[in-house]
Protein backbone atom coordinates (compact mmCIF):
# COMPACT_ATOMS: atom_id res chain seq x y z
CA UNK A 1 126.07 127.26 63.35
CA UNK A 2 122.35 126.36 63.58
CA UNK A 3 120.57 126.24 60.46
CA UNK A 4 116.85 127.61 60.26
CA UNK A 5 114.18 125.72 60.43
CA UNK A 6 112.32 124.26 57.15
CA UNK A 7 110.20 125.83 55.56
CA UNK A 8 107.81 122.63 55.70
CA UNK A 9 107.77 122.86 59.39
CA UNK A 10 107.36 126.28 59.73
CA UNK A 11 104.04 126.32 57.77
CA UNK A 12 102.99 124.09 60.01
CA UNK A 13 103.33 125.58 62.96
CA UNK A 14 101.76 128.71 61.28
CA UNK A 15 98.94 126.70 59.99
CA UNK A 16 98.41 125.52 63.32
CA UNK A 17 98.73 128.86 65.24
CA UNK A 18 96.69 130.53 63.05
CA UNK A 19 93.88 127.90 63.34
CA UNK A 20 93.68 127.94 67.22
CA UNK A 21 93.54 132.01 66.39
CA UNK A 22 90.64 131.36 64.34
CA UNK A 23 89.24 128.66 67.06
CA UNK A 24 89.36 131.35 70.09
CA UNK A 25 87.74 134.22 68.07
CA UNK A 26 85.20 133.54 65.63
CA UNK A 27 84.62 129.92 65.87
CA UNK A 28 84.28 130.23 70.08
CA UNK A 29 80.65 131.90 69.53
CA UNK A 30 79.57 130.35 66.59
CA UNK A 31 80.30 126.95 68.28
CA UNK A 32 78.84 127.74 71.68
CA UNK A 33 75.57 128.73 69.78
CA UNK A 34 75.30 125.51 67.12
CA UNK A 35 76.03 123.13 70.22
CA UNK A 36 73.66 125.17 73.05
CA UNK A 37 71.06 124.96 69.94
CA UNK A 38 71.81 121.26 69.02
CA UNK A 39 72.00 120.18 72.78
CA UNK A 40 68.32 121.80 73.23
CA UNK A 41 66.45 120.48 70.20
CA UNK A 42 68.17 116.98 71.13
CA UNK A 43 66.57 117.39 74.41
CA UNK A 44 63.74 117.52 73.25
CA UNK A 45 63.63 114.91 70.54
CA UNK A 46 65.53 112.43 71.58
CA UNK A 47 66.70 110.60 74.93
CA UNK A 48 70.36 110.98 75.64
CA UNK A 49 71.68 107.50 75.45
CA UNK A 50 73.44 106.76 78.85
CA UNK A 51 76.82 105.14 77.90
CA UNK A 52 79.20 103.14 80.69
CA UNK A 53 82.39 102.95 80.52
CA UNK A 54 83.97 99.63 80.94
CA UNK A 55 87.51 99.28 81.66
CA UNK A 56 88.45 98.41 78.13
CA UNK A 57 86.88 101.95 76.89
CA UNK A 58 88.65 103.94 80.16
CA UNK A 59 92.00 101.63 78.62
CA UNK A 60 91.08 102.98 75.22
CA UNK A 61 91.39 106.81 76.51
CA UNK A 62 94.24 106.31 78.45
CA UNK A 63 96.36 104.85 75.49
CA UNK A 64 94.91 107.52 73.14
CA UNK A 65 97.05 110.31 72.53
CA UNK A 66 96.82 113.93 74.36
CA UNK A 67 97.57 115.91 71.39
CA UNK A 68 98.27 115.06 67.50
CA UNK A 69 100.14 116.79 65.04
CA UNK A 70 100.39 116.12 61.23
CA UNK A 71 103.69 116.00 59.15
CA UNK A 72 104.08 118.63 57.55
CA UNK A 73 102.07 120.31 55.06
CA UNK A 74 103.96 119.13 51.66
CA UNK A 75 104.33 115.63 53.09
CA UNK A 76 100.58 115.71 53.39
CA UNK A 77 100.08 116.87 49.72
CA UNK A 78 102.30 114.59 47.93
CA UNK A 79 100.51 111.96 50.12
CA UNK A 80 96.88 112.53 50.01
CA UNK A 81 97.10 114.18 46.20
CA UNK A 82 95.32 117.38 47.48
CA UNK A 83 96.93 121.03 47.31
CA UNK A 84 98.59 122.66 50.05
CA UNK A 85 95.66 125.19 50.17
CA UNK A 86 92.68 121.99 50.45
CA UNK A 87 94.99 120.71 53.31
CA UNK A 88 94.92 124.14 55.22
CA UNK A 89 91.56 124.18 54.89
CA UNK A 90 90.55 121.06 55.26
CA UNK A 91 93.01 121.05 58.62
CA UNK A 92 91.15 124.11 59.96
CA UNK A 93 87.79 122.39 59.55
CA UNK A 94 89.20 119.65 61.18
CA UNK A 95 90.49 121.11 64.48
CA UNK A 96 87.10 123.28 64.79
CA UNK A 97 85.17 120.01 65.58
CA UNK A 98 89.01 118.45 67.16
CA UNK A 99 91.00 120.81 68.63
CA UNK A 100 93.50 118.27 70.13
CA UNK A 101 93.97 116.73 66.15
CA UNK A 102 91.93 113.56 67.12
CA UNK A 103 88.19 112.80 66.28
CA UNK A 104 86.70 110.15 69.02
CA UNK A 105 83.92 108.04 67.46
CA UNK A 106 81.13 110.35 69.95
CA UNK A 107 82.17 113.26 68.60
CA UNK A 108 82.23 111.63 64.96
CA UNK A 109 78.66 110.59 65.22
CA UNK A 110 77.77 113.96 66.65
CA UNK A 111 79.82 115.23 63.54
CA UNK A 112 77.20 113.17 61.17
CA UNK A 113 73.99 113.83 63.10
CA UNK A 114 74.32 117.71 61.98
CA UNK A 115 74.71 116.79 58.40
CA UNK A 116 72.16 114.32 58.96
CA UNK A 117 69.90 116.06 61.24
CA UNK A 118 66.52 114.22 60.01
CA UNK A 119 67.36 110.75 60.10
CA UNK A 120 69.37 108.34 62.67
CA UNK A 121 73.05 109.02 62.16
CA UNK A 122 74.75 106.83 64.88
CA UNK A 123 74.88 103.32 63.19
CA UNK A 124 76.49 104.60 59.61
CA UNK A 125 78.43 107.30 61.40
CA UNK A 126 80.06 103.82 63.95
CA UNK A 127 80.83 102.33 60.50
CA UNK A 128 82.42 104.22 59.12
CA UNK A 129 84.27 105.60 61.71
CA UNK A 130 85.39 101.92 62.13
CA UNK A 131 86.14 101.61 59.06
CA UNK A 132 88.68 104.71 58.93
CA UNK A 133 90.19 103.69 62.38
CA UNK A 134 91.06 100.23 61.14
CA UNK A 135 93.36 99.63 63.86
CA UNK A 136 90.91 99.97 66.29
CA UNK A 137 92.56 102.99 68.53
CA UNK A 138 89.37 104.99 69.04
CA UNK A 139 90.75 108.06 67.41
CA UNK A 140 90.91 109.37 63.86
CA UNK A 141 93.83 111.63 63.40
CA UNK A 142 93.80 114.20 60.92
CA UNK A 143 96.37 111.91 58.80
CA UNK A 144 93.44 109.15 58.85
CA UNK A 145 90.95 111.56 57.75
CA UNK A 146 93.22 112.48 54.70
CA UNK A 147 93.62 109.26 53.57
CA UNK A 148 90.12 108.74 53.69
CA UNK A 149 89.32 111.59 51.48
CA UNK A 150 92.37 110.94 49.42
CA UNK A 151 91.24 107.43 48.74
CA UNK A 152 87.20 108.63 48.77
CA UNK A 153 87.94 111.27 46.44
CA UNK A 154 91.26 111.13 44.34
CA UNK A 155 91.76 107.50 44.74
CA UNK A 156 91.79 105.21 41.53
CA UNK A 157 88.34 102.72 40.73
CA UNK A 158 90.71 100.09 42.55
CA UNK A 159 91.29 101.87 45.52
CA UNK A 160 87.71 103.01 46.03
CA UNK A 161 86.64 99.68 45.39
CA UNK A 162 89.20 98.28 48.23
CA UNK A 163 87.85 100.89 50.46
CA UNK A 164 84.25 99.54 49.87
CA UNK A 165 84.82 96.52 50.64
CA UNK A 166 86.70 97.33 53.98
CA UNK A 167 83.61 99.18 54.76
CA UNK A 168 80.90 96.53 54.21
CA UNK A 169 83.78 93.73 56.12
CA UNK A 170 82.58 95.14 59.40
CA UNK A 171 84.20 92.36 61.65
CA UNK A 172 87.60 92.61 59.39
CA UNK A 173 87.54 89.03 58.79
CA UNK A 174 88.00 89.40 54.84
CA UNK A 175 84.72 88.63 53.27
CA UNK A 176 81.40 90.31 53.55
CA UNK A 177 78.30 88.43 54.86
CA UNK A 178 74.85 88.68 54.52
CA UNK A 179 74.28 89.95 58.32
CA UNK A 180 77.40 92.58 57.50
CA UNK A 181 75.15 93.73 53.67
CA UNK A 182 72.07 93.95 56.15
CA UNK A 183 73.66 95.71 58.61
CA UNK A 184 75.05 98.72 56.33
CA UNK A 185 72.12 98.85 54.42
CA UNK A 186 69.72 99.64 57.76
CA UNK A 187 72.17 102.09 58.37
CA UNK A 188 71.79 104.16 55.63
CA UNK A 189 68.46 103.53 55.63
CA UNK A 190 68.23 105.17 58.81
CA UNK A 191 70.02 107.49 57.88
CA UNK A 192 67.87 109.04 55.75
CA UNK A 193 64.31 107.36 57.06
CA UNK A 194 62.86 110.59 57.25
CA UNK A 195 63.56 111.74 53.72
CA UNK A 196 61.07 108.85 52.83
């Protein structure tokens, strides 16, 4: 006799069903405009930096996964110390910008420049992307991004401080340079240049 599935994994799936509901309907032409609106201005403003890809970044996407999918939605809770509702929402928000479940570090900077639309948003947005995807994959999954908000925002002073410091240790090697203090500071300063 089969038993039913858990509840845990059918809220899931539900979450996940009615997001891609909410992708193909409302967020379709509210997307299409933003972007068609973002790519023009950007045209204008600024030259599109031509990127090549070298066999280590075509390596990259071939290794990175298709498709990702969170445990399930108490599993995520207990882990990340938010409520089941913050995680719905914040899952939705999530698979607007990803709909696959995993963030590349383009799309992450393109992400920042619309909060940031002013200033120069690539060089903080590569750090900390880098620092979230510490194992260097080239993706942030949706269970990365919740432990960076967890930590960010529920975390204790030691945990925030830990997380600091992994973001100033660009190279990883365990201490923080001068070059590495200069280099985050420019970034923010770019960041918000125009504010100035």
């Amino acid at each position: 006799m089969e038993e039913p599935p858990s509840t845990t994994s059918t809220q899931m799936d539900e979450l996940q069903v009615d997001s891609e509901n909410q992708l193909k309907t409302s967020a379709a032409h509210s997307k299409w405009t933003k972007q068609s609106i973002l790519k023009l201005f950007t045209g204008f403003f600024r030259k599109k930096k031509t990127i090549e890809k070298t066999s280590e970044s075509v390596l990259q996407e071939l290794l990175q996964p298709t498709r990702y999918k969170p445990n399930d939605l108490e599993q995520i809770s207990l882990e990340t110390k938010f409520t089941k509702n913050e995680v719905k929402f914040l899952y939705r928000a999530f698979k607007t910008e990803c709909p696959n479940g995993i963030i590349d570090e383009e799309t992450f900077k393109e992400v920042y420049e619309k909060i940031f639309p002013m200033g120069d948003a690539s060089k903080y947005a590569q750090i900390v992307f880098r620092a979230i995807d510490r194992n260097r994959t080239g993706g942030i999954t949706f269970g990365d991004f919740m432990q960076f908000l967890s930590v960010i925002t529920k975390g204790t002073d030691y945990e925030k401080i830990l997380w600091s410091f992994q973001f100033f240790d660009i190279n990883q090697d365990g201490k923080i340079t001068r070059d590495e203090m200069i280099k985050v500071s420019e970034s923010v300063y770019e960041l918000i240049k125009p504010m100035y």
